[in-house]
Protein backbone atom coordinates (compact mmCIF):
# COMPACT_ATOMS: atom_id res chain seq x y z
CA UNK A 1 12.47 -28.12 7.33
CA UNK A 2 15.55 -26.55 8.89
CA UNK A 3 18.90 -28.03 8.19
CA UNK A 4 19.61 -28.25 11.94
CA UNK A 5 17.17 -30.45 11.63
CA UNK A 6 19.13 -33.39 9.91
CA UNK A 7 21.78 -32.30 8.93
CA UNK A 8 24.51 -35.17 9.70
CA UNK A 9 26.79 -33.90 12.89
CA UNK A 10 29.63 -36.98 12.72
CA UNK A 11 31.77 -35.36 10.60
CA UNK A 12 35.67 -36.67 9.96
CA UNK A 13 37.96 -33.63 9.52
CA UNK A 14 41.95 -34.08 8.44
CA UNK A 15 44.95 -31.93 8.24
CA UNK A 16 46.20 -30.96 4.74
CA UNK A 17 49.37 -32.92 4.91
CA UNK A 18 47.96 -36.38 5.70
CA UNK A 19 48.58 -39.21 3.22
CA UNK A 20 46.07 -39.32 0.96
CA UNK A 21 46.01 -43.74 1.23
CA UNK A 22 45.48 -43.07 4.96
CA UNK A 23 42.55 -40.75 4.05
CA UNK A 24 41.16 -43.56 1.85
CA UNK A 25 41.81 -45.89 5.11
CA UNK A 26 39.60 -44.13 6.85
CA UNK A 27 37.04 -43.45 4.62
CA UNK A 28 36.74 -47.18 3.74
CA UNK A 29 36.57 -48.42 7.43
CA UNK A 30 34.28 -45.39 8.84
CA UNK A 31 31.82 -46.14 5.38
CA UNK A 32 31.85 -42.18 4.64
CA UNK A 33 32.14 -40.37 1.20
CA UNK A 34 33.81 -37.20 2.61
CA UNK A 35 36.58 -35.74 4.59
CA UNK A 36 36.94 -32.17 5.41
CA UNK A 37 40.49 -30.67 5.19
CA UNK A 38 41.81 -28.17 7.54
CA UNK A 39 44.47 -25.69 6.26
CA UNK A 40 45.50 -23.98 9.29
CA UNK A 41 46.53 -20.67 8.43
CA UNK A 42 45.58 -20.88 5.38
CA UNK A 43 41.98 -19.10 4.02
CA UNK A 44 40.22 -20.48 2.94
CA UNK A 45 40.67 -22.86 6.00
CA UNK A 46 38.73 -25.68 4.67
CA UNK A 47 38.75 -27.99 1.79
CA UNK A 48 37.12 -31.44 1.18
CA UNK A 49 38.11 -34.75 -0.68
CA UNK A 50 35.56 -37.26 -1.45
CA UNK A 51 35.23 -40.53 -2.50
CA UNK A 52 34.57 -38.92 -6.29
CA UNK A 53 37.61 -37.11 -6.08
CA UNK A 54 39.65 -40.18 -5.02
CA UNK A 55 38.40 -42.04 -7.82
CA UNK A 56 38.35 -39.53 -10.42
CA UNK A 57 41.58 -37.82 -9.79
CA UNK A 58 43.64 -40.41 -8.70
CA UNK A 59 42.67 -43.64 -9.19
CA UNK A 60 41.23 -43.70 -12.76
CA UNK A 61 44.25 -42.21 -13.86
CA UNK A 62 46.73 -44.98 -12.62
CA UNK A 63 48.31 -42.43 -9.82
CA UNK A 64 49.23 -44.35 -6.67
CA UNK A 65 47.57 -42.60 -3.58
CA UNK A 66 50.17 -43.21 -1.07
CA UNK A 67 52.00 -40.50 -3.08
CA UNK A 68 50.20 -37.94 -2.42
CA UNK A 69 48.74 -35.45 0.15
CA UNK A 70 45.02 -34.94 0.54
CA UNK A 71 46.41 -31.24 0.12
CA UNK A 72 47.15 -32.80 -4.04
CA UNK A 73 43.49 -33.57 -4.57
CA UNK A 74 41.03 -31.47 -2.08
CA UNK A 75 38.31 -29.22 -3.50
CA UNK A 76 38.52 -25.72 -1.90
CA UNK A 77 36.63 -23.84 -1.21
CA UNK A 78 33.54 -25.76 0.78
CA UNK A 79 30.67 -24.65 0.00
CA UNK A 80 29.05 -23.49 3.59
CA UNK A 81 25.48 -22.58 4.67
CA UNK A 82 23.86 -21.97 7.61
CA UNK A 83 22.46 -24.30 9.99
CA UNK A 84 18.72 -22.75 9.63
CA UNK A 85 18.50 -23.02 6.08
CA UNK A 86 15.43 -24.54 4.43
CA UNK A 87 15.74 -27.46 2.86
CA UNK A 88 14.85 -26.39 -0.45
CA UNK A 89 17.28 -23.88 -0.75
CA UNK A 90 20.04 -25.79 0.30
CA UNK A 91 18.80 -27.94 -2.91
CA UNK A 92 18.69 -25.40 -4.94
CA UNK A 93 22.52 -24.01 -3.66
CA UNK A 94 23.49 -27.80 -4.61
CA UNK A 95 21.92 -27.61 -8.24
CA UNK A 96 23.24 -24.24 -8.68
CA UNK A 97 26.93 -25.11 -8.07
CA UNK A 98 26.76 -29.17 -9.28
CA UNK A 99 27.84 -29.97 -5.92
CA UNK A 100 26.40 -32.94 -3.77
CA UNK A 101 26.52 -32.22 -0.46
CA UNK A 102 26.82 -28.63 1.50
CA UNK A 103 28.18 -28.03 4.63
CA UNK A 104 26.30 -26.23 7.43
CA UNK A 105 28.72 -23.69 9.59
CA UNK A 106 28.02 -22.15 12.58
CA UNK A 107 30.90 -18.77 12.90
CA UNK A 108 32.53 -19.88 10.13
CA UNK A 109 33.00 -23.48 11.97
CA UNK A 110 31.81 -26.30 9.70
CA UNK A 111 29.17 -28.23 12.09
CA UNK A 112 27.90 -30.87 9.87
CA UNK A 113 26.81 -31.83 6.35
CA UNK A 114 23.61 -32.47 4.13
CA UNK A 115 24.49 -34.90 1.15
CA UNK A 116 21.85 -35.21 -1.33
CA UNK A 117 20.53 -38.53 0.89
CA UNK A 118 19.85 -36.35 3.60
CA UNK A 119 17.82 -34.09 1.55
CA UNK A 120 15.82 -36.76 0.34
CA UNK A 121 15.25 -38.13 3.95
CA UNK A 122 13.89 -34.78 4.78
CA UNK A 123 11.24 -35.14 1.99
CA UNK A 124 10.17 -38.13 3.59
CA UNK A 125 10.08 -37.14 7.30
CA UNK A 126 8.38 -33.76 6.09
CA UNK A 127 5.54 -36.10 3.96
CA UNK A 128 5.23 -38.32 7.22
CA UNK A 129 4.66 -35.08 9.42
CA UNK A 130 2.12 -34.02 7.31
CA UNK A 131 4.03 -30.96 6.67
């Protein structure tokens, strides 16, 4: 199964310079684990902060957030794959690189993400089909 196939398309981007409590806002009222961070100007252009991150980085170690940027604490670079990947590879890119979710780009625009969860929705879809 193609990643184009469910691969998740409502994706929440931010600029590097927003706060990173306001990132944490949003993350907590949308009910998402990610945000992709745009560096204009900058390659690589993209970065991501996730809910790991957050915790890990900042939290655990007593920091308070609305000090910092998401700029402070974003992973870069994302990890991007194409949008007609199998499955299974785009598994095996996550093992690989100890990374859980992958981002699927389209001309070097980031078009959506596959989490681990998505992955294992696939299985089931693919077992359902038959496939």
């Amino acid at each position: 199964m193609k990643l184009s196939e469910f691969m998740t398309t409502h994706i929440r981007f931010v600029d590097a310079d927003y706060s990173l409590y306001d990132a944490i806002e949003q993350m907590v009222d949308r009910r998402i684990r990610s945000l992709i961070v745009r560096f204009p100007g900058e390659p690589p252009e993209y970065g991501v902060i996730t809910a790991r991150d957050i915790v890990i980085k900042v939290l655990g170690k007593g920091t308070d957030p609305a000090s910092l940027k998401v700029s402070e604490i974003a992973s870069r670079p994302v990890f991007c794959v194409e949008k007609d990947m199998e499955m299974f590879e785009a598994a095996r890119v996550m093992d690989e690189h100890n990374i859980a979710r992958v981002f699927v780009c389209d001309n070097g625009k980031i078009i959506g993400v596959v989490a681990m969860i998505d992955l294992m929705s696939a299985a089931l879809i693919q077992r359902a089909r038959g496939e």
